[in-house]
N, C-alpha and C. Protein backbone atom coordinates (compact mmCIF):
# COMPACT_ATOMS: atom_id res chain seq x y z
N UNK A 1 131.00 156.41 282.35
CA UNK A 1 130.47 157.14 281.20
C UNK A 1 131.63 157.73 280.41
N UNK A 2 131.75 156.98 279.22
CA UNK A 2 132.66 157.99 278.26
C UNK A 2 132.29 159.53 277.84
N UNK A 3 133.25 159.84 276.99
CA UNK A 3 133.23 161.71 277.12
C UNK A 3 132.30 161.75 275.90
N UNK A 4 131.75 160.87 275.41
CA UNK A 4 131.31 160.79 273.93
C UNK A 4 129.83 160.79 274.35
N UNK A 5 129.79 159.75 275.51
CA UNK A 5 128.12 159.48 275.81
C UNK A 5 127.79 161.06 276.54
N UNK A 6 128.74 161.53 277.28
CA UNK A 6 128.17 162.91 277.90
C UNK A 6 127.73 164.26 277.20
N UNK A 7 129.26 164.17 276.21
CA UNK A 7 128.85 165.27 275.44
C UNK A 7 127.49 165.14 274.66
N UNK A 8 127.08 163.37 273.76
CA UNK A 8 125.67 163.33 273.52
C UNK A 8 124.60 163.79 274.33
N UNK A 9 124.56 163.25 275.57
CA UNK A 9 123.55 163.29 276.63
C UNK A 9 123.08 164.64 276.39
N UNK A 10 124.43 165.30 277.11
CA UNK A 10 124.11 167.10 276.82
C UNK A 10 123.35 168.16 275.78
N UNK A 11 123.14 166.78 275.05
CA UNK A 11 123.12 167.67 273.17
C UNK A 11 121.69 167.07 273.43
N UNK A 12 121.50 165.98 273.62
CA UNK A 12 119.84 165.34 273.55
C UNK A 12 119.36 166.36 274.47
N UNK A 13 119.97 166.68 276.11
CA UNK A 13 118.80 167.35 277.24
C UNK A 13 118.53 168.99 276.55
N UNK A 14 119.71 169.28 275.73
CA UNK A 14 119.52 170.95 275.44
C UNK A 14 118.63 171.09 274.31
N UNK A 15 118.63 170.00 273.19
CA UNK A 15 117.63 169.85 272.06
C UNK A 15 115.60 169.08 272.69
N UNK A 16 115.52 168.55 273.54
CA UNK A 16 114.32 168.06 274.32
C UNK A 16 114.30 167.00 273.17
N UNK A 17 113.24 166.73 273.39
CA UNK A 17 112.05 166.00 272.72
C UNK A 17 112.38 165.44 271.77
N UNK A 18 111.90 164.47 270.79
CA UNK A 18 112.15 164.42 269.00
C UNK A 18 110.48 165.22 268.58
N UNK A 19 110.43 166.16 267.70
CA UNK A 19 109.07 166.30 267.51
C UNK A 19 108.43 165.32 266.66
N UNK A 20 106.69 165.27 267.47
CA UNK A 20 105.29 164.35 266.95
C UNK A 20 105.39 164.54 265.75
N UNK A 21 105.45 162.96 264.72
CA UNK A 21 105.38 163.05 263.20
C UNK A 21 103.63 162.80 263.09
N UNK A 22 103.81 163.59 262.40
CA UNK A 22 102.24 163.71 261.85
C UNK A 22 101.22 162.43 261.40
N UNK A 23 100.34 162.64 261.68
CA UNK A 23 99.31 161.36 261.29
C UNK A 23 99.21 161.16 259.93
N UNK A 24 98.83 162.22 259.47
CA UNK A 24 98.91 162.61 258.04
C UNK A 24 99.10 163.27 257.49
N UNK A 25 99.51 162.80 255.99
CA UNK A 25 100.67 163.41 255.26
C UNK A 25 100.54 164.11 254.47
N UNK A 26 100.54 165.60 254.31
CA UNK A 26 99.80 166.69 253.57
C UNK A 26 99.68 165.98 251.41
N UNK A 27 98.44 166.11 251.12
CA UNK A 27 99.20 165.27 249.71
C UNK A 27 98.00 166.30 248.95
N UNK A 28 98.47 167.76 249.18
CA UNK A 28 97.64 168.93 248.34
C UNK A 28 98.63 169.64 247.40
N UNK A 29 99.72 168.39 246.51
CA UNK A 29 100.59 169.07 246.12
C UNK A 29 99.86 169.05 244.69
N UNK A 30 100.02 169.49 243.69
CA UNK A 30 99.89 169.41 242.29
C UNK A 30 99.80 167.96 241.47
N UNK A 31 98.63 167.81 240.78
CA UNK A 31 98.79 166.74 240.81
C UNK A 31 98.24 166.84 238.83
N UNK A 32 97.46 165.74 238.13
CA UNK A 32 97.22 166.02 236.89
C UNK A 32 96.55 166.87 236.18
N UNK A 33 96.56 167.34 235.23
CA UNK A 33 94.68 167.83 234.90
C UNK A 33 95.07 169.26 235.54
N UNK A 34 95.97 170.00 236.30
CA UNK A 34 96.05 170.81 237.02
C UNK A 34 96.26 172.20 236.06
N UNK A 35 97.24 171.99 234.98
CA UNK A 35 97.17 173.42 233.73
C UNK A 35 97.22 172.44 232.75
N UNK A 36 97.51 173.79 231.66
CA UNK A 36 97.20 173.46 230.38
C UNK A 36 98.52 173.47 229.62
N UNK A 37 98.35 172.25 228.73
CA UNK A 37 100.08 172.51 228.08
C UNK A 37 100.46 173.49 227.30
N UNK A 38 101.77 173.80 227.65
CA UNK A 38 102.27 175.36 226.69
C UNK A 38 103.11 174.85 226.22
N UNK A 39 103.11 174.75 224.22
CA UNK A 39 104.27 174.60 223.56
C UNK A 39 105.36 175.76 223.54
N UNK A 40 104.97 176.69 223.52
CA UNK A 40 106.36 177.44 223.58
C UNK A 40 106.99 177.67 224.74
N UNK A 41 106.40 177.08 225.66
CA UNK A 41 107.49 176.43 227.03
C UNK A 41 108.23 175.34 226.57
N UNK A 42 107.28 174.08 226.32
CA UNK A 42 108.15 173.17 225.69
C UNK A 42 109.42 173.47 224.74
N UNK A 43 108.94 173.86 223.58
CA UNK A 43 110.22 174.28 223.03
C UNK A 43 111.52 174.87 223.39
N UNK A 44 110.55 176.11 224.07
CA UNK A 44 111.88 176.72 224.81
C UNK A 44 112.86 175.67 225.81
N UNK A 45 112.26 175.05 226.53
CA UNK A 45 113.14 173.96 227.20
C UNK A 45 113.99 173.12 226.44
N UNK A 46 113.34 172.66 225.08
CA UNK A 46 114.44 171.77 224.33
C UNK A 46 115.48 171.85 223.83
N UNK A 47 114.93 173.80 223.64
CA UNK A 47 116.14 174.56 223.01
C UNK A 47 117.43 174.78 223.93
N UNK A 48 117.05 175.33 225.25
CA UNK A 48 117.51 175.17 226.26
C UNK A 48 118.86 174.26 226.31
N UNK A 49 117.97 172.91 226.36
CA UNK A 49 118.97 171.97 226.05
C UNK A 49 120.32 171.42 224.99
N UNK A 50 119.57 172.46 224.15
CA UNK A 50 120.45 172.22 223.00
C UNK A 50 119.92 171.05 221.75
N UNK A 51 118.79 170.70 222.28
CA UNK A 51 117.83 170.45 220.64
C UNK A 51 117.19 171.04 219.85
N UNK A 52 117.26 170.52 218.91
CA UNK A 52 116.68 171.38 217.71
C UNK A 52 115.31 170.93 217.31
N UNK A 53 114.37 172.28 217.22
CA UNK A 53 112.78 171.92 217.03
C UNK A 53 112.59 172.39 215.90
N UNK A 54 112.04 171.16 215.08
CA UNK A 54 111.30 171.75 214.10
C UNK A 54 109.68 171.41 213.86
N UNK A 55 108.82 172.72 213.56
CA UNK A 55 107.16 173.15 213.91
C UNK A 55 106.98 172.94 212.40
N UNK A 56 106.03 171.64 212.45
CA UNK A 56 105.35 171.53 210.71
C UNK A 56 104.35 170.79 210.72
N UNK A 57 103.72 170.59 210.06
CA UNK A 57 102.72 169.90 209.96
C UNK A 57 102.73 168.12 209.22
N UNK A 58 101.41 167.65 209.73
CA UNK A 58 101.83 165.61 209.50
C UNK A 58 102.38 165.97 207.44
N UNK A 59 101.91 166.63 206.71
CA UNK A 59 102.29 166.20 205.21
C UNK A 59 103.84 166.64 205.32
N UNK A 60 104.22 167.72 206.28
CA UNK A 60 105.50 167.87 206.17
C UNK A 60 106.38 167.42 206.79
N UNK A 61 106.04 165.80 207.38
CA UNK A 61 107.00 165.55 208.02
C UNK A 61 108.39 164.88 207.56
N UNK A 62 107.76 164.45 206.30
CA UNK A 62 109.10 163.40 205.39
C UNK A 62 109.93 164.58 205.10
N UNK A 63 109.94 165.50 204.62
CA UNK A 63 111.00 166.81 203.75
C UNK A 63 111.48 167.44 205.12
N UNK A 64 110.66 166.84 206.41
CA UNK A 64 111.68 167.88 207.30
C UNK A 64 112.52 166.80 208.21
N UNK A 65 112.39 165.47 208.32
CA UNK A 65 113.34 164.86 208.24
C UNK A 65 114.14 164.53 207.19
N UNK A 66 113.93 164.67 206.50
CA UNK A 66 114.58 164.89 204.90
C UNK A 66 115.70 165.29 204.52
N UNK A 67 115.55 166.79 205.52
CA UNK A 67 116.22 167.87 205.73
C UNK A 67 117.24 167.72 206.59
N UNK A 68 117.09 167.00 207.69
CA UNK A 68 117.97 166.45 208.99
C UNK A 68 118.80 165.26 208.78
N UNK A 69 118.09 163.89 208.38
CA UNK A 69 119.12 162.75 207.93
C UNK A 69 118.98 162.70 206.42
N UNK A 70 118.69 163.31 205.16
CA UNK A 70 118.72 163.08 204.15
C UNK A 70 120.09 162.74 203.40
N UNK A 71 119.51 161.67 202.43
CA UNK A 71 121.23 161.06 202.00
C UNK A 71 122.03 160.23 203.14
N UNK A 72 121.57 159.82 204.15
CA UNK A 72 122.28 159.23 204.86
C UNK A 72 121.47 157.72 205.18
N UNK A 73 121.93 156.64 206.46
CA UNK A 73 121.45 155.83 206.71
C UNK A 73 120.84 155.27 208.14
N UNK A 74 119.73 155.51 208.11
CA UNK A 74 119.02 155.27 209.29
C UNK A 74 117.94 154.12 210.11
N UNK A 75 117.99 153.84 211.01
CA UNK A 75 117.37 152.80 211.58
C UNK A 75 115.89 153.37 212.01
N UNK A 76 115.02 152.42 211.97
CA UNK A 76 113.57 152.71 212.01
C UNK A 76 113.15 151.81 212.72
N UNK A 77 112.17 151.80 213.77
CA UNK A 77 110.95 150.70 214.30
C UNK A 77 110.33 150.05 213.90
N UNK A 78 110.36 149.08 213.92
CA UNK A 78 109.53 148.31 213.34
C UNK A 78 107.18 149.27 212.20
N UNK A 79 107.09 150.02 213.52
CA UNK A 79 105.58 150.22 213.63
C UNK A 79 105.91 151.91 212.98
N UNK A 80 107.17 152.60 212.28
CA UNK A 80 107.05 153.54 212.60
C UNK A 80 106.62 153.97 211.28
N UNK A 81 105.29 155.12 211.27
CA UNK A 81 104.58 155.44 209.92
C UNK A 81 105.35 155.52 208.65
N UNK A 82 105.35 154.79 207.46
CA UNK A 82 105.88 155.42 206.37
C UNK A 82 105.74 156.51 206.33
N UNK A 83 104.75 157.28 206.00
CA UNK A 83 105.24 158.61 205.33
C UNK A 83 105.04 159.64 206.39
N UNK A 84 105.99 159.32 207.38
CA UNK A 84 107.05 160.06 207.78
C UNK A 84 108.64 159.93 207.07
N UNK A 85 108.73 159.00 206.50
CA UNK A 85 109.79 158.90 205.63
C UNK A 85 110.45 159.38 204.78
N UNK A 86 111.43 159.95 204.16
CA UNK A 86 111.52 160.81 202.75
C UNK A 86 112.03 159.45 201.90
N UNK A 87 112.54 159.84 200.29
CA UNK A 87 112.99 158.84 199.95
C UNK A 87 114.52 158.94 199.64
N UNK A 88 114.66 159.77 200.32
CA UNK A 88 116.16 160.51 200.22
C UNK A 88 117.42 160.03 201.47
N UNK A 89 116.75 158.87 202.51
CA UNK A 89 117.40 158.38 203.13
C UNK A 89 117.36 156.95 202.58
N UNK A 90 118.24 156.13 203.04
CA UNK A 90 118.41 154.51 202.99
C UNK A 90 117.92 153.60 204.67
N UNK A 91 116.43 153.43 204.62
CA UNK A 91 116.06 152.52 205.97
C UNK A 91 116.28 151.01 205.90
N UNK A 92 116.85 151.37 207.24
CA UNK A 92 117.73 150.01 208.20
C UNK A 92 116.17 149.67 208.93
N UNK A 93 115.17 149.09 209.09
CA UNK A 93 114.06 148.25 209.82
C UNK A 93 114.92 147.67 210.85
N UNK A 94 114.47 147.34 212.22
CA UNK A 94 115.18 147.05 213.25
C UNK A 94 114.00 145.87 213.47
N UNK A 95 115.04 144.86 213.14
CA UNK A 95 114.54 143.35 212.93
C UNK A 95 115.09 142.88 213.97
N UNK A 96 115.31 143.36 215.12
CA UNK A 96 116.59 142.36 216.21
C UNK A 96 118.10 143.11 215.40
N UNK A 97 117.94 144.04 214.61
CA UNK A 97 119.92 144.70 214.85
C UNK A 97 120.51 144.54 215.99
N UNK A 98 121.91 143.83 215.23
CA UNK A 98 122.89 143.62 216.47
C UNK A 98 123.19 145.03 216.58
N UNK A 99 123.88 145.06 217.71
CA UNK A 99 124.90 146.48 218.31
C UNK A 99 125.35 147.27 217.19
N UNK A 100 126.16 146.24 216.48
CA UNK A 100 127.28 146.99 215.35
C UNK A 100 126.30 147.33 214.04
N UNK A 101 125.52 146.68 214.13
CA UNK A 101 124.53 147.47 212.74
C UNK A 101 123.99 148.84 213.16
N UNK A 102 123.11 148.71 214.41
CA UNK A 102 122.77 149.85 215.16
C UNK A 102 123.65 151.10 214.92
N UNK A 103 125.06 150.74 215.44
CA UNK A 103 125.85 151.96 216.02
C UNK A 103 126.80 152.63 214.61
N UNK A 104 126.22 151.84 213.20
CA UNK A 104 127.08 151.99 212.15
C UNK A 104 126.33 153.22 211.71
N UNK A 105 125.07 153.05 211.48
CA UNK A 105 123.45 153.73 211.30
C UNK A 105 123.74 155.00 211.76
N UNK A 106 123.54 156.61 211.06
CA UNK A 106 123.72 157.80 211.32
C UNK A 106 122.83 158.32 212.06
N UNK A 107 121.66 157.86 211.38
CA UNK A 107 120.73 158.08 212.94
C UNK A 107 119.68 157.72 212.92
N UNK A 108 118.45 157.53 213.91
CA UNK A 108 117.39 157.02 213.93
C UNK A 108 116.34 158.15 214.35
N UNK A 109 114.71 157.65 214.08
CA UNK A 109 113.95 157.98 213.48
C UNK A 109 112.92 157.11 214.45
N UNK A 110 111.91 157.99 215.30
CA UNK A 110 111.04 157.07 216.23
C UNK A 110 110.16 158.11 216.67
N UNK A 111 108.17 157.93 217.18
CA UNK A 111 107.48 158.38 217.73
C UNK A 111 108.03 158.45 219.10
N UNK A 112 107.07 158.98 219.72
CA UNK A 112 107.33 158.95 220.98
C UNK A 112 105.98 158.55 221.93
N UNK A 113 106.14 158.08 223.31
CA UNK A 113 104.14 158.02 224.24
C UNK A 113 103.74 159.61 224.51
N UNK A 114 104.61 160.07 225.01
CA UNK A 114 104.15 161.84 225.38
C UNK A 114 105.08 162.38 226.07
N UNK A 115 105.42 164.04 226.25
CA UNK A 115 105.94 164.61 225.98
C UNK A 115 105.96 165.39 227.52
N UNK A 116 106.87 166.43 228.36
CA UNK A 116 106.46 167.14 229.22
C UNK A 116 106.64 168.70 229.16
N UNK A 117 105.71 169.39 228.83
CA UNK A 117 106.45 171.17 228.82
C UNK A 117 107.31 171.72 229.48
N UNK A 118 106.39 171.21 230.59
CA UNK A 118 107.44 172.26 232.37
C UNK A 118 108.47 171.73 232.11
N UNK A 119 109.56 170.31 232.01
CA UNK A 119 110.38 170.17 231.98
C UNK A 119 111.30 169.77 230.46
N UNK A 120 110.70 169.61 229.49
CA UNK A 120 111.27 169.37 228.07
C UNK A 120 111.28 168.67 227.73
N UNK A 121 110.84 167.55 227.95
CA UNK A 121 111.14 165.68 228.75
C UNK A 121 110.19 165.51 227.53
N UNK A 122 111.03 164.43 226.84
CA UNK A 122 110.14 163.43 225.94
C UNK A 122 110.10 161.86 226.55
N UNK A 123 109.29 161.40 226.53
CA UNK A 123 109.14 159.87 227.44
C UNK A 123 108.97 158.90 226.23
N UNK A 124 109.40 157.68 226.29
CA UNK A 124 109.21 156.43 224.60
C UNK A 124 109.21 155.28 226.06
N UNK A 125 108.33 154.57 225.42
CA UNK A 125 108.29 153.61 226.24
C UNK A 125 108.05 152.17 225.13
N UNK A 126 108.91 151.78 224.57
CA UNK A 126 108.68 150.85 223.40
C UNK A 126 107.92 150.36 222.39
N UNK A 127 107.15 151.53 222.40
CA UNK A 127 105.77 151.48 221.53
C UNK A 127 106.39 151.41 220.27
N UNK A 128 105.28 150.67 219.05
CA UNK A 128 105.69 150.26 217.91
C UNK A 128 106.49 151.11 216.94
N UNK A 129 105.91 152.22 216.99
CA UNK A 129 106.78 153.38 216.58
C UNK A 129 107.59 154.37 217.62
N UNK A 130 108.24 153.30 218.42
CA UNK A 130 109.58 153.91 219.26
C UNK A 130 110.21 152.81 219.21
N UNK A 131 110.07 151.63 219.13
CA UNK A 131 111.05 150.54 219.06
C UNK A 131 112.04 150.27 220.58
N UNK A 132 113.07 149.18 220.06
CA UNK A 132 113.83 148.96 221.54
C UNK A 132 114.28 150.21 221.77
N UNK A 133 114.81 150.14 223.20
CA UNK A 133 115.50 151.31 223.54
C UNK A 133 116.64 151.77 222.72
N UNK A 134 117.85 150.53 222.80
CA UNK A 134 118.87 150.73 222.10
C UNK A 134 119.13 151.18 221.20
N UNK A 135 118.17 150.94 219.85
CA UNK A 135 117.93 152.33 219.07
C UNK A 135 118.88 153.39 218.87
N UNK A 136 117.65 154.17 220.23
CA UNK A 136 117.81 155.57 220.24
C UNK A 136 118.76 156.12 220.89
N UNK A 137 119.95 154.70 221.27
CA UNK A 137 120.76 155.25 222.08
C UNK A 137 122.25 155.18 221.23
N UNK A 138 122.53 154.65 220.04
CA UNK A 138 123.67 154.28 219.44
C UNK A 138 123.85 155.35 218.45
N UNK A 139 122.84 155.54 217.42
CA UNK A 139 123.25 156.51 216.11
C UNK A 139 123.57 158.12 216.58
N UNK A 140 124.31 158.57 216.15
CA UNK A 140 124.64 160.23 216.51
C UNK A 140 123.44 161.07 216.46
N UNK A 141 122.67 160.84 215.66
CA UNK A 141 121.41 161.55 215.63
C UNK A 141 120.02 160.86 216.10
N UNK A 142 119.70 161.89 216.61
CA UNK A 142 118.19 161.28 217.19
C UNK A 142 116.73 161.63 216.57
N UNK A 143 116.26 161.56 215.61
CA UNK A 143 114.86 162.63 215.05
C UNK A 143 113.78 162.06 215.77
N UNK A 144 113.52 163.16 216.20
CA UNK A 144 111.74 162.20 217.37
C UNK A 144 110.58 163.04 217.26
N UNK A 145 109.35 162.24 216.49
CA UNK A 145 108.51 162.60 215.67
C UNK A 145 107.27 163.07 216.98
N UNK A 146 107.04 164.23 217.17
CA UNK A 146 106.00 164.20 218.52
C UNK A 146 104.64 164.87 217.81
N UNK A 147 103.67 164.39 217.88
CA UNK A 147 102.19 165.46 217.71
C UNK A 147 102.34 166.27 219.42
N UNK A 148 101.51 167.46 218.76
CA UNK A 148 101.01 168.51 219.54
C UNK A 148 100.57 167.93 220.53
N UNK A 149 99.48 167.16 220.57
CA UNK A 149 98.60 166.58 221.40
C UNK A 149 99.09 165.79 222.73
N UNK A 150 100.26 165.08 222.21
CA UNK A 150 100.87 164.34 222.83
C UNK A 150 101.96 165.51 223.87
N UNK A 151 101.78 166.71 223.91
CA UNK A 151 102.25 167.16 224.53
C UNK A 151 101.64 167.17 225.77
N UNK A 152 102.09 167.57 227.10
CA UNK A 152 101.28 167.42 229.21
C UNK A 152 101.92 168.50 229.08
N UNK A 153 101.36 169.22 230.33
CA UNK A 153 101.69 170.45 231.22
C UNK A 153 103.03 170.01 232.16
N UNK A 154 103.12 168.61 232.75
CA UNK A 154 103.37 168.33 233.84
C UNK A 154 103.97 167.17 234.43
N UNK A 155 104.99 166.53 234.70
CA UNK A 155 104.90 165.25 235.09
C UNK A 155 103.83 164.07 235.36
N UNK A 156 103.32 164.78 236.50
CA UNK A 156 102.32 164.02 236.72
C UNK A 156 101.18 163.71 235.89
N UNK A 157 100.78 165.24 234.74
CA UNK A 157 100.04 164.44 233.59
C UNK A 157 101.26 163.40 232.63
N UNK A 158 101.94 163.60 232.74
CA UNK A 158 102.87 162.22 231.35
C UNK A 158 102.52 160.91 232.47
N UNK A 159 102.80 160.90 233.57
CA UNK A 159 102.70 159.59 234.59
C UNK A 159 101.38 159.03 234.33
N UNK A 160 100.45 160.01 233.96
CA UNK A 160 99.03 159.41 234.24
C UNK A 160 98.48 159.12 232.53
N UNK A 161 99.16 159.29 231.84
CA UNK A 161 99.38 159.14 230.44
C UNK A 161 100.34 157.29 230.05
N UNK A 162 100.96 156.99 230.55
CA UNK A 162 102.28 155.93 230.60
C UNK A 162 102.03 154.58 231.39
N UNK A 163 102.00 153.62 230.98
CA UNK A 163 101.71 152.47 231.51
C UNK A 163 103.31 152.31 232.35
N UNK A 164 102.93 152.12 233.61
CA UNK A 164 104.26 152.29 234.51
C UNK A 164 105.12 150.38 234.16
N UNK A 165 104.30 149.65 233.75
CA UNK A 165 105.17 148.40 233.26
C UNK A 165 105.83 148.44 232.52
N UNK A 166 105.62 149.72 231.39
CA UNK A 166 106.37 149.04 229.76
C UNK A 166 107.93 150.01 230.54
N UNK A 167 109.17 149.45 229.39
CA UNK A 167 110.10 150.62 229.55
C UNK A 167 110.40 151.58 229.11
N UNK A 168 110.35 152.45 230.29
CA UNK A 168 109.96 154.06 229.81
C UNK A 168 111.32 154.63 229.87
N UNK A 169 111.53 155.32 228.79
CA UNK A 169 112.95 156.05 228.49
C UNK A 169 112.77 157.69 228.43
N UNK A 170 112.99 158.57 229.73
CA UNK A 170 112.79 159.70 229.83
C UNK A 170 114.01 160.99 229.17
N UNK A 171 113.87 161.18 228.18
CA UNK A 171 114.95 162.26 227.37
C UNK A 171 114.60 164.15 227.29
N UNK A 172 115.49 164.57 228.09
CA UNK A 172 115.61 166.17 228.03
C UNK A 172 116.75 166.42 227.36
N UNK A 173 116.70 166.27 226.16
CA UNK A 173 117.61 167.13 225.23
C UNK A 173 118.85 166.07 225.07
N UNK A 174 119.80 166.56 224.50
CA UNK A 174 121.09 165.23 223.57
C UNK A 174 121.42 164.39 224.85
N UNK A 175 122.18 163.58 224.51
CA UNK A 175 123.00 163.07 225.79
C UNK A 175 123.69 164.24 226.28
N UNK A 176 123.92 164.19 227.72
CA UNK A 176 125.50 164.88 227.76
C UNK A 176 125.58 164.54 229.80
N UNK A 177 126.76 165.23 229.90
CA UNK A 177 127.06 165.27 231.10
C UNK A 177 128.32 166.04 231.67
N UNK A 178 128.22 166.39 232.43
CA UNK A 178 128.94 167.79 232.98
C UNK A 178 130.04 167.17 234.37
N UNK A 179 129.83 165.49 234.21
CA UNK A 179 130.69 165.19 235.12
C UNK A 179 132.64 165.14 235.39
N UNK A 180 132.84 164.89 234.61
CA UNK A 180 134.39 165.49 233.89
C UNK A 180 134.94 166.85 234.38
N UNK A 181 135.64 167.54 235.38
CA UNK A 181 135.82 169.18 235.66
C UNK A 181 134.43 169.80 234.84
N UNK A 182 133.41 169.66 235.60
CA UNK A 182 132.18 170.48 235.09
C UNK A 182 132.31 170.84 233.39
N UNK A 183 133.12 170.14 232.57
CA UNK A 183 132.96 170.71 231.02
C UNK A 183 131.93 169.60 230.30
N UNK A 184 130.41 170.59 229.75
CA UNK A 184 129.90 169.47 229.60
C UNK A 184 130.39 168.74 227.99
N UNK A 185 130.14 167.64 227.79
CA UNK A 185 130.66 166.63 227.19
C UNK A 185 129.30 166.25 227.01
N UNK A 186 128.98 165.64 225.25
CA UNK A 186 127.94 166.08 224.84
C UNK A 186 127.98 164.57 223.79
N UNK A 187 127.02 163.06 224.04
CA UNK A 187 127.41 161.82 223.24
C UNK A 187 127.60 160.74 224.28
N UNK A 188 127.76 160.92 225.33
CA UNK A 188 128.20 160.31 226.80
C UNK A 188 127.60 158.70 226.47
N UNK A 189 126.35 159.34 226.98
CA UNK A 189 125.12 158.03 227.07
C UNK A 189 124.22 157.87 226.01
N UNK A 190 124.11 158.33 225.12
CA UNK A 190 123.57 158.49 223.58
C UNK A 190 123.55 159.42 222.52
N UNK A 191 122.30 159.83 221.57
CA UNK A 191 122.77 160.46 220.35
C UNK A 191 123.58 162.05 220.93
N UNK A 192 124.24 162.57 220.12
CA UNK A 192 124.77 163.89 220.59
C UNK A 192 123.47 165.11 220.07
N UNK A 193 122.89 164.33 219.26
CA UNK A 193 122.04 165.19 218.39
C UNK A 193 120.57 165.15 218.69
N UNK A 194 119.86 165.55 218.98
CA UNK A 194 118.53 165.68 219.19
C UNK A 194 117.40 166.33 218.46
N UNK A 195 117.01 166.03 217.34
CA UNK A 195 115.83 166.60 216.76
C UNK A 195 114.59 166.63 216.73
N UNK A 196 113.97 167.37 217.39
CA UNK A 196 112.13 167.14 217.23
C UNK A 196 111.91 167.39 216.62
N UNK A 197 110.78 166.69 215.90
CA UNK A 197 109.26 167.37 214.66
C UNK A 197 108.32 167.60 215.25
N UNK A 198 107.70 168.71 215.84
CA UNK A 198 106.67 168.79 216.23
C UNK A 198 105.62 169.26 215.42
N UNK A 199 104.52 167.95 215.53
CA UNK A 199 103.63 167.95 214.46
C UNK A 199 102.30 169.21 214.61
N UNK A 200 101.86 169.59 214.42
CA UNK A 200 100.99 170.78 215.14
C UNK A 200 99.76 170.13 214.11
């Protein structure tokens, strides 16, 4: 007997047993439908993050992106409503854009499937007015058009909201990342900029 198997041995006879895993598996955790969504949680989380919310209504949505990419040039979805539009930007339609058209584009302009309070989390899963992913991942700015409605309490209500096939792109606030000597660094993995419209 090596000194390795004894000292184990010793450690198994003084610890006993492995303890009985359970038959079943407690599953009384929180699940959909459970509260009610709170926008000024939401917000507060986005802010949190370092996005910027802006609260208006559907006629005001062109003048308040207007306000954010106006005068500049931006890429759009294929499905995504005109008049959300102002006429004060120049739209790029995303016909199949290569990379370099994409990433020339100041910023883009997309709905979203739904939204999460508790955590800040906006979810796009390629719907007509969210378009490819890539998109929303090249231009410096991000404007993301959300109704009220489309806001959940909860993960598990956005999960039960989301067709788990399409691809779902989960966003809490700009890109960034804090991996570098903990300084976060803010553009990493997409826009640096993050703007909501939340439509009320």
């Amino acid at each position: 007997m090596t000194a390795r198997e004894l000292i184990l041995g010793r450690l198994r006879a003084a610890l006993g047993g492995p303890e009985p895993v359970p038959v079943e598996v407690a599953r009384d955790y929180r699940g959909a439908g459970s509260v009610a969504a709170d926008l000024d949680v939401f917000v507060g989380r986005l802010t949190d993050y370092r996005a910027t919310v802006h609260r208006c209504v559907d006629a005001d949505v062109a003048r308040t992106v207007g306000g954010v990419l106006g005068g500049r040039q931006i890429v759009v979805p294929p499905g995504l409503p005109g008049h959300w539009l102002p006429d004060s930007v120049t739209v790029v339609p995303d016909d199949d854009l290569g990379v370099e058209r994409i990433a020339a584009a100041d910023g883009v302009v997309t709905g979203a499937a739904v939204a999460v309070a508790e955590t800040g989390t906006i979810v796009l899963d390629a719907g007509p007015d969210q378009g490819r992913r890539l998109i929303t991942l090249l231009p410096d700015v991000h404007v993301c058009v959300l109704r009220a409605d489309q806001v959940v309490a909860t993960v598990p209500d956005a999960l039960a909201r989301v067709d788990p096939h399409r691809p779902l792109t989960w966003i809490s606030g700009p890109s960034a990342t804090s991996d570098i000597e903990l300084s976060r660094v803010e553009g990493v993995h997409g826009p640096r900029n993050l703007h909501v419209v939340l439509v009320l």
